[in-house]
N, C-alpha and C. Protein backbone atom coordinates (compact mmCIF):
# COMPACT_ATOMS: atom_id res chain seq x y z
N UNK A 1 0.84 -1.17 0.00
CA UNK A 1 0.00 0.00 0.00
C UNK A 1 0.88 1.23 0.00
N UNK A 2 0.46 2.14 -0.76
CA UNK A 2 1.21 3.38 -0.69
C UNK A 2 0.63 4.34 0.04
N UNK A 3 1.57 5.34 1.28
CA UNK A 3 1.37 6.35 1.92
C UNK A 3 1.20 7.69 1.34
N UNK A 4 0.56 7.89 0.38
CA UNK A 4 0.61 9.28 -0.60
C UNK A 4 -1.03 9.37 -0.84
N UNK A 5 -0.60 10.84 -1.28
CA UNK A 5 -1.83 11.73 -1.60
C UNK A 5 -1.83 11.48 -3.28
N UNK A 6 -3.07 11.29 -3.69
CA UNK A 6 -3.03 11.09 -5.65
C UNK A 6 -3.76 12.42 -5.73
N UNK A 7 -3.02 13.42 -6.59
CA UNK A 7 -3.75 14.60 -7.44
C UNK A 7 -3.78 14.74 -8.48
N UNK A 8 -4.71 14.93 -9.48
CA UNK A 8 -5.01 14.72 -10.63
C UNK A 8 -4.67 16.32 -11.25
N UNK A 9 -3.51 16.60 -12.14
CA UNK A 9 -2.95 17.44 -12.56
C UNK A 9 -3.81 18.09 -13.93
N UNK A 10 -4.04 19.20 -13.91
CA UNK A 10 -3.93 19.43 -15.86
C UNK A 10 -3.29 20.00 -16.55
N UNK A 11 -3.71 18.99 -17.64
CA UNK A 11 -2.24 19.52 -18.67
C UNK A 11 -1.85 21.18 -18.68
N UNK A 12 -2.74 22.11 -18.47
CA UNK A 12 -2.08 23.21 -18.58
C UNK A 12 -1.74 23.50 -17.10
N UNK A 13 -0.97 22.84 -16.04
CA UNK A 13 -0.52 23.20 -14.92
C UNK A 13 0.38 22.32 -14.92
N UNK A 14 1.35 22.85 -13.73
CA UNK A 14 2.54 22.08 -13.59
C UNK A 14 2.47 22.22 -11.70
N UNK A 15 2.67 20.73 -11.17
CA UNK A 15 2.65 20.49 -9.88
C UNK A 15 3.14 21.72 -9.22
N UNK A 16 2.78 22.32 -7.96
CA UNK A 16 3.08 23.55 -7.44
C UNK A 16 3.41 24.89 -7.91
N UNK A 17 2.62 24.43 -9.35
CA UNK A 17 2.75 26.31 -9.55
C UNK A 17 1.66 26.76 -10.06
N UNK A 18 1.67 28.34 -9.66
CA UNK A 18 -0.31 28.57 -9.83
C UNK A 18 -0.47 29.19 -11.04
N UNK A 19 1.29 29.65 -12.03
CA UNK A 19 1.42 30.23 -13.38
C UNK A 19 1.02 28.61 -14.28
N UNK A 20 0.57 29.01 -15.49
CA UNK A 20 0.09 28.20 -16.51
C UNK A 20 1.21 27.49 -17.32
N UNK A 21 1.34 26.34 -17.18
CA UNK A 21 2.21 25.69 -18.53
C UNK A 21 2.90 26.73 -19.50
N UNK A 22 2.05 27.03 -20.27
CA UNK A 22 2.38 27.96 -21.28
C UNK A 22 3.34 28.97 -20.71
N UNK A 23 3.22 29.57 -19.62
CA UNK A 23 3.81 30.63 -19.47
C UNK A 23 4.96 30.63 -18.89
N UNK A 24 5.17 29.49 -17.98
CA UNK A 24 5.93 28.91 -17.43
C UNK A 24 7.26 28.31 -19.20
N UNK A 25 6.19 27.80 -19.75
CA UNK A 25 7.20 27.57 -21.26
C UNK A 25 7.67 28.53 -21.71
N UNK A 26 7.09 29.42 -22.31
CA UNK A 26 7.57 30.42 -23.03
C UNK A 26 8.91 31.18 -22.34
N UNK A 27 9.01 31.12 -20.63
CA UNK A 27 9.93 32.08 -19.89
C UNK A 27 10.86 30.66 -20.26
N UNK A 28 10.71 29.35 -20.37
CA UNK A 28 12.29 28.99 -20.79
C UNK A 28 12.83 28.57 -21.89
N UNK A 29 11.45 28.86 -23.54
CA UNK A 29 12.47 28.95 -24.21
C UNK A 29 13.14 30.06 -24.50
N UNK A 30 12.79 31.31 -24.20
CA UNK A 30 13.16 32.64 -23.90
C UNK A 30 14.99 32.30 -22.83
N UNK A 31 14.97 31.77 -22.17
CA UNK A 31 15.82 31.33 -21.00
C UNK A 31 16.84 30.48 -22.43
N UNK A 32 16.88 29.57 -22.96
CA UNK A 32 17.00 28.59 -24.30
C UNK A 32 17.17 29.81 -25.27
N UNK A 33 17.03 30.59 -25.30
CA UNK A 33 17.19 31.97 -26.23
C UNK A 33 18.69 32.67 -26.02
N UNK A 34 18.72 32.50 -24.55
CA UNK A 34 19.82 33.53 -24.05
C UNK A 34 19.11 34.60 -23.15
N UNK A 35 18.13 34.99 -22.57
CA UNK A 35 17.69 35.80 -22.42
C UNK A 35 17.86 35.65 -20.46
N UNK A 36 17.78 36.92 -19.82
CA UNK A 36 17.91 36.73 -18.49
C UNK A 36 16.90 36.73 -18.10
N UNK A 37 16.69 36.22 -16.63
CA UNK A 37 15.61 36.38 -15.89
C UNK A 37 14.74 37.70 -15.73
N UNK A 38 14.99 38.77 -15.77
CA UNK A 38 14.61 40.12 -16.01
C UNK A 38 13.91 39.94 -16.90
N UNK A 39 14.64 40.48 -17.93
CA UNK A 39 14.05 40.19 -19.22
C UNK A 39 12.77 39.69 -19.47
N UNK A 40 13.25 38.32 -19.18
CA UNK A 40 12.10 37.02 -19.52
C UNK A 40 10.81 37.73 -18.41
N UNK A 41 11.03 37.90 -17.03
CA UNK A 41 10.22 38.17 -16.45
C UNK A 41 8.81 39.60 -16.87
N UNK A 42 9.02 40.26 -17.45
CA UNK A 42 9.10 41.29 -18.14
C UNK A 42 8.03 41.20 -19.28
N UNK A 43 8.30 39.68 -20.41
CA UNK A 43 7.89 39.39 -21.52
C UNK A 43 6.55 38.10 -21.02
N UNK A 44 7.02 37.64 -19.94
CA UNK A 44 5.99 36.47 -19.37
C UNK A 44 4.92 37.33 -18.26
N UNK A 45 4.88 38.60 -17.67
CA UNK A 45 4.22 39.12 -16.64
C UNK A 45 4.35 38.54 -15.10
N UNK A 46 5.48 38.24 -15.48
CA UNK A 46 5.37 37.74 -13.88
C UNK A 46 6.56 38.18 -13.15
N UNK A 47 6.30 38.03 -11.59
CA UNK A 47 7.44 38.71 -10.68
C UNK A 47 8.93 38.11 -11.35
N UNK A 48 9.98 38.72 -11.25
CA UNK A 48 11.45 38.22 -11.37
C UNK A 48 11.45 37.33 -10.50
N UNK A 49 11.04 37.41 -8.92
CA UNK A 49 11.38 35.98 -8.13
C UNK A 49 10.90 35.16 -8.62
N UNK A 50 9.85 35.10 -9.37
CA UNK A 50 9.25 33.83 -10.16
C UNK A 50 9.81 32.87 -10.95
N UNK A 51 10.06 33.93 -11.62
CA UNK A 51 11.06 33.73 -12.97
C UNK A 51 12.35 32.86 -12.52
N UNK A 52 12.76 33.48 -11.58
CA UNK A 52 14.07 33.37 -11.76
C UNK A 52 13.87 31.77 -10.61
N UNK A 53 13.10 31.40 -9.49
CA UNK A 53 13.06 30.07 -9.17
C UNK A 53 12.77 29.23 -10.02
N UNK A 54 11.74 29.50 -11.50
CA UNK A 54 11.17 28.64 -12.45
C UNK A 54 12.70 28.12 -13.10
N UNK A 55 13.48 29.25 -13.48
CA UNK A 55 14.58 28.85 -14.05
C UNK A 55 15.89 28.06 -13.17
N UNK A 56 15.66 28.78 -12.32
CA UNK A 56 17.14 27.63 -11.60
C UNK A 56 16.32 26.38 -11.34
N UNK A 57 15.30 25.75 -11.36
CA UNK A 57 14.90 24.34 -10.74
C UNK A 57 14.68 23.83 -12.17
N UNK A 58 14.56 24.60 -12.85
CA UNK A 58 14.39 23.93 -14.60
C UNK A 58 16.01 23.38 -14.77
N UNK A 59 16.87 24.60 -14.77
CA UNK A 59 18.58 24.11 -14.90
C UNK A 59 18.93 22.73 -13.70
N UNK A 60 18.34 22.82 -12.50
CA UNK A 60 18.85 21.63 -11.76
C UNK A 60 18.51 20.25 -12.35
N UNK A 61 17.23 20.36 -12.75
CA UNK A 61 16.26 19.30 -13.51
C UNK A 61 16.97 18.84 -14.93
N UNK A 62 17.60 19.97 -15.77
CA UNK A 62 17.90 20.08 -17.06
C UNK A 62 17.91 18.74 -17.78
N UNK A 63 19.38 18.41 -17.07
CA UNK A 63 19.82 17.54 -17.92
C UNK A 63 18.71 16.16 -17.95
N UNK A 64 18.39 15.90 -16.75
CA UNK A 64 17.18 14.72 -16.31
C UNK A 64 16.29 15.02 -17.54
N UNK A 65 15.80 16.35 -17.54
CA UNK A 65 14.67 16.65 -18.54
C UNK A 65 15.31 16.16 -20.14
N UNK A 66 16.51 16.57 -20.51
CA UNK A 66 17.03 16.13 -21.79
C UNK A 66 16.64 14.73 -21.83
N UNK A 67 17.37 14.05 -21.04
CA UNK A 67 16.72 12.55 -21.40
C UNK A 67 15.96 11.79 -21.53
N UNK A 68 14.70 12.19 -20.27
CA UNK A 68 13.89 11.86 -20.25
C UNK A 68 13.08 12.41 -21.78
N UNK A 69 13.27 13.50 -21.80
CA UNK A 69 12.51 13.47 -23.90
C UNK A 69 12.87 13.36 -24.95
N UNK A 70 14.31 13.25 -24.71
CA UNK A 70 15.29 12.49 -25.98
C UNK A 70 14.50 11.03 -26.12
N UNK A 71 14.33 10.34 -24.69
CA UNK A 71 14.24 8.90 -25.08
C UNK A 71 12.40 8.68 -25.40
N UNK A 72 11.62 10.09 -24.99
CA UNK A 72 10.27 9.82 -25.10
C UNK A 72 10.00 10.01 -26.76
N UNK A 73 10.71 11.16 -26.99
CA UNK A 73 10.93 11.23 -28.73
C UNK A 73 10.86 10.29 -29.29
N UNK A 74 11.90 9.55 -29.16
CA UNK A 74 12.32 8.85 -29.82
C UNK A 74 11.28 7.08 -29.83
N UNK A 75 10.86 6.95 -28.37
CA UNK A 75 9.71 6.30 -28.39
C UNK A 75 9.04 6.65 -29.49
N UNK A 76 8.58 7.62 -29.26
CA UNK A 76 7.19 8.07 -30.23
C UNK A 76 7.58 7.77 -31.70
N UNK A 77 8.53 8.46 -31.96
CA UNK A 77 9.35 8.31 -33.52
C UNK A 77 10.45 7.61 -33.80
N UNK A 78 10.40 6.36 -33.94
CA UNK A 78 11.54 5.36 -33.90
C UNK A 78 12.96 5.66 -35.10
N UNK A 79 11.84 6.63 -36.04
CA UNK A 79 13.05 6.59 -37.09
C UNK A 79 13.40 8.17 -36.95
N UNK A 80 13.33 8.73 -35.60
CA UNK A 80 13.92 9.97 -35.84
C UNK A 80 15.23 10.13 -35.62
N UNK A 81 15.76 11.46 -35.87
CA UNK A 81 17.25 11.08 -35.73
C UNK A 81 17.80 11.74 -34.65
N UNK A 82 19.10 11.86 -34.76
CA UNK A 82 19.91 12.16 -33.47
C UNK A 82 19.31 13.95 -33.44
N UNK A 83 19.36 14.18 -31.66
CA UNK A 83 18.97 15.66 -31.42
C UNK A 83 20.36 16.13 -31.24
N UNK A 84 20.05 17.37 -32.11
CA UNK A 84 22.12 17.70 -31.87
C UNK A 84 22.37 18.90 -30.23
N UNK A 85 23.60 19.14 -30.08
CA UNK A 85 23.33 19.86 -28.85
C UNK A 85 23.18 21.30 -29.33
N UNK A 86 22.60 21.59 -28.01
CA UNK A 86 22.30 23.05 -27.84
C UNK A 86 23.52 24.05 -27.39
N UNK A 87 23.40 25.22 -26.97
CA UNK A 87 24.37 25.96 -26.88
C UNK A 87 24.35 25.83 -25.18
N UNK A 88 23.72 25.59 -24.38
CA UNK A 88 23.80 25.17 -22.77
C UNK A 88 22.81 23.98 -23.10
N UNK A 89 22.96 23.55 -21.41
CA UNK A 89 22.16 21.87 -20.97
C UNK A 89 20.35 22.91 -21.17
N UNK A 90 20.72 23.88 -20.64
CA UNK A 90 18.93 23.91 -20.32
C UNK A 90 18.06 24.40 -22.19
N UNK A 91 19.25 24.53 -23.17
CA UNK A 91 18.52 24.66 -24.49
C UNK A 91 18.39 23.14 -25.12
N UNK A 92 19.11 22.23 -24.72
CA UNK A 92 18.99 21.11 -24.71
C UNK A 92 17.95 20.33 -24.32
N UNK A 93 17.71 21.03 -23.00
CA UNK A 93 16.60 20.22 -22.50
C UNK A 93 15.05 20.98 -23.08
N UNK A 94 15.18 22.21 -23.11
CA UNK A 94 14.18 22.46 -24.17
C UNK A 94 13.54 22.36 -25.41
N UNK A 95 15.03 22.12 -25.98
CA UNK A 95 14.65 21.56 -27.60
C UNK A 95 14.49 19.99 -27.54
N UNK A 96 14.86 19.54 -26.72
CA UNK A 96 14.31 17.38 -26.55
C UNK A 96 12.56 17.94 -26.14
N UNK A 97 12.13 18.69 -25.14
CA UNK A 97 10.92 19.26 -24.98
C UNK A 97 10.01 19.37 -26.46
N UNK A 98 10.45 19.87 -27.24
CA UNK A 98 10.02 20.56 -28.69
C UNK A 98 10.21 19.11 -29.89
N UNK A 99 10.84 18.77 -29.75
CA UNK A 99 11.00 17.14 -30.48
C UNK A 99 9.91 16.14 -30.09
N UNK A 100 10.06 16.13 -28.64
CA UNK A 100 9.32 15.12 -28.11
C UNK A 100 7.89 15.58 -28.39
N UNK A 101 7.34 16.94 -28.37
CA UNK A 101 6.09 17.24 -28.50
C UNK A 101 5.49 17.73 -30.29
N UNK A 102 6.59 17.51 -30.63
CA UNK A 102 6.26 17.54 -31.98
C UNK A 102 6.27 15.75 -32.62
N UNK A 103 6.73 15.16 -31.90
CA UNK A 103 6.66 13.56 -32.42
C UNK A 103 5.29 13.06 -31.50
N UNK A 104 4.74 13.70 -30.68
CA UNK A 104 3.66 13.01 -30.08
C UNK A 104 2.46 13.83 -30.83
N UNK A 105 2.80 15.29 -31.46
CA UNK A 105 2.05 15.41 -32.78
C UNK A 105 1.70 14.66 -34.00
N UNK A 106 2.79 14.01 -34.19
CA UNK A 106 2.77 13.35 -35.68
C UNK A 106 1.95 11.83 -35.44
N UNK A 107 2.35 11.73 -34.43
CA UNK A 107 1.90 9.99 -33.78
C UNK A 107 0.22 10.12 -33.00
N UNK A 108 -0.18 11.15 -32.30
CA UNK A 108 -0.95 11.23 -31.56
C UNK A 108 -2.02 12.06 -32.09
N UNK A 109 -1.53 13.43 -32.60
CA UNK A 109 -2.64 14.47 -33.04
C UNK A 109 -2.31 15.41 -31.98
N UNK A 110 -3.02 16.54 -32.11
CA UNK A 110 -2.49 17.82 -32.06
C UNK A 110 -3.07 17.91 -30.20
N UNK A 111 -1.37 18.89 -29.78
CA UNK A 111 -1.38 18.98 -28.25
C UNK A 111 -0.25 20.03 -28.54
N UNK A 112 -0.75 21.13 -27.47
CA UNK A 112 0.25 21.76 -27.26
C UNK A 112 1.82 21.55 -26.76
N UNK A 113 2.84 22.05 -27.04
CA UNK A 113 4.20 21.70 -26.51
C UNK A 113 4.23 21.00 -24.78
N UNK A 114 3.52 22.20 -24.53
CA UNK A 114 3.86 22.21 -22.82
C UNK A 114 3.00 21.93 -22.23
N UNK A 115 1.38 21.94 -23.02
CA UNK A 115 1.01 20.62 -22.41
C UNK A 115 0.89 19.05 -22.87
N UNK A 116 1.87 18.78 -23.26
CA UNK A 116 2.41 17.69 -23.33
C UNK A 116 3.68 17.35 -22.42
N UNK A 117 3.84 18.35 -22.24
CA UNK A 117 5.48 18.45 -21.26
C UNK A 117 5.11 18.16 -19.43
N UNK A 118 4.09 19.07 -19.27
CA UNK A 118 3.14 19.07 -18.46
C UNK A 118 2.60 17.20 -18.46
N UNK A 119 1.95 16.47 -19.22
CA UNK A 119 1.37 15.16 -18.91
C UNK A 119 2.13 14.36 -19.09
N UNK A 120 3.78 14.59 -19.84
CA UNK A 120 5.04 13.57 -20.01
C UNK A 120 5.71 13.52 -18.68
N UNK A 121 5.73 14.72 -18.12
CA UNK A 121 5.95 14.65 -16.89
C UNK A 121 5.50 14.59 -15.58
N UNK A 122 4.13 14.19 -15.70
CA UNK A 122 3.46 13.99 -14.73
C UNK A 122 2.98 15.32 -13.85
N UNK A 123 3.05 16.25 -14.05
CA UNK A 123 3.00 17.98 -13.48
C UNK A 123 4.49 18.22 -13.04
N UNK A 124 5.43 17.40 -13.24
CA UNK A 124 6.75 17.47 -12.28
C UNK A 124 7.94 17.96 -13.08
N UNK A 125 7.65 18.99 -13.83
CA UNK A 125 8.80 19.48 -14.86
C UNK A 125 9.67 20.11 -13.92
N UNK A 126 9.08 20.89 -13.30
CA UNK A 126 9.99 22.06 -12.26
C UNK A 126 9.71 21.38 -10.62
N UNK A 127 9.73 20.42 -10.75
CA UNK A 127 9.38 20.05 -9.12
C UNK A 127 10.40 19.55 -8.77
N UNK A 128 10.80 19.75 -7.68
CA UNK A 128 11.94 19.21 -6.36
C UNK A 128 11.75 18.05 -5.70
N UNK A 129 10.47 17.42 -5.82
CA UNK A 129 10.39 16.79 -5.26
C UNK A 129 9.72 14.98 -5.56
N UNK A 130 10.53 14.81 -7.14
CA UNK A 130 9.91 13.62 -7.63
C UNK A 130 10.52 14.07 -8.87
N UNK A 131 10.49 13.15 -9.96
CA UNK A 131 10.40 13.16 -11.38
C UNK A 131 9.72 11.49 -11.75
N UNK A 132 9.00 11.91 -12.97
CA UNK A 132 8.40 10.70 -13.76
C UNK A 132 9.14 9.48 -13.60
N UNK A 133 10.75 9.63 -13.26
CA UNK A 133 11.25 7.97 -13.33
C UNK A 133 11.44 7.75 -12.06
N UNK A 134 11.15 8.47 -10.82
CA UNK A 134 11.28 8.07 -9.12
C UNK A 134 10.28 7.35 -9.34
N UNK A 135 10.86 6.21 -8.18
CA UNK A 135 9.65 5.69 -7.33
C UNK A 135 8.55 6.03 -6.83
N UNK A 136 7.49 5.00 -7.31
CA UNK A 136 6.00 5.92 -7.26
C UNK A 136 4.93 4.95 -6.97
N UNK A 137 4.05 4.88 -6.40
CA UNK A 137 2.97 4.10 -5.75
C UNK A 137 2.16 3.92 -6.98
């Protein structure tokens, strides 16, 4: 038996945050752009402290996130090809984001990027406290 709480996420939310998928996306491919937290904060409407926790727990996550949608991609699209690198880990992990949700387009039918990113990851893109391949009840 498992000791946990089950919450049923939606795709346009991401576990503990009350900003929207989308917006939460857009501040990191903007971030995947080159762009600073300012900035980004600025172009998304939301506080800089926002911003700028969305982005450092995205970079801690990064590389986890690269793989985990390199290999979901590639699920989806067996004959796709190699993702080349990005100019940092966290444009990396955004553009495996953008692959993976463009191959669950071609295979599935039409879903937004991030919320697909959002239900690939269980709400746990930016969360501290779990990812899709932890142990789970």
């Amino acid at each position: 038996m498992c000791a946990v709480t089950h919450v049923l996420i939606s795709d346009d939310s991401l576990l503990r945050r009350r900003d929207g998928v989308e917006v939460i996306g857009a501040a990191l491919v903007a971030k995947a752009s080159g762009w600073g937290h300012r900035r980004i904060a600025l172009l998304v409407g939301v506080p800089v402290s926002t911003v700028r926790g969305w982005l450092r727990r995205f970079a801690v996550n990064a590389g986890m996130v690269r793989v985990w949608f390199t290999v979901l991609a590639h699920d989806l699209d067996p004959l796709l090809g190699r993702i080349g690198p990005g100019a940092t880990v966290v444009a990396d992990a955004v553009e495996a984001v953008g692959v993976a949700a463009r191959a669950a387009v071609l295979r599935l039918g039409p879903v937004g990027a991030w919320s697909f990113a959002s239900t690939a990851s269980r709400g746990r893109l930016l969360s501290n406290t779990g990812w899709p391949w932890a142990a789970v009840c």
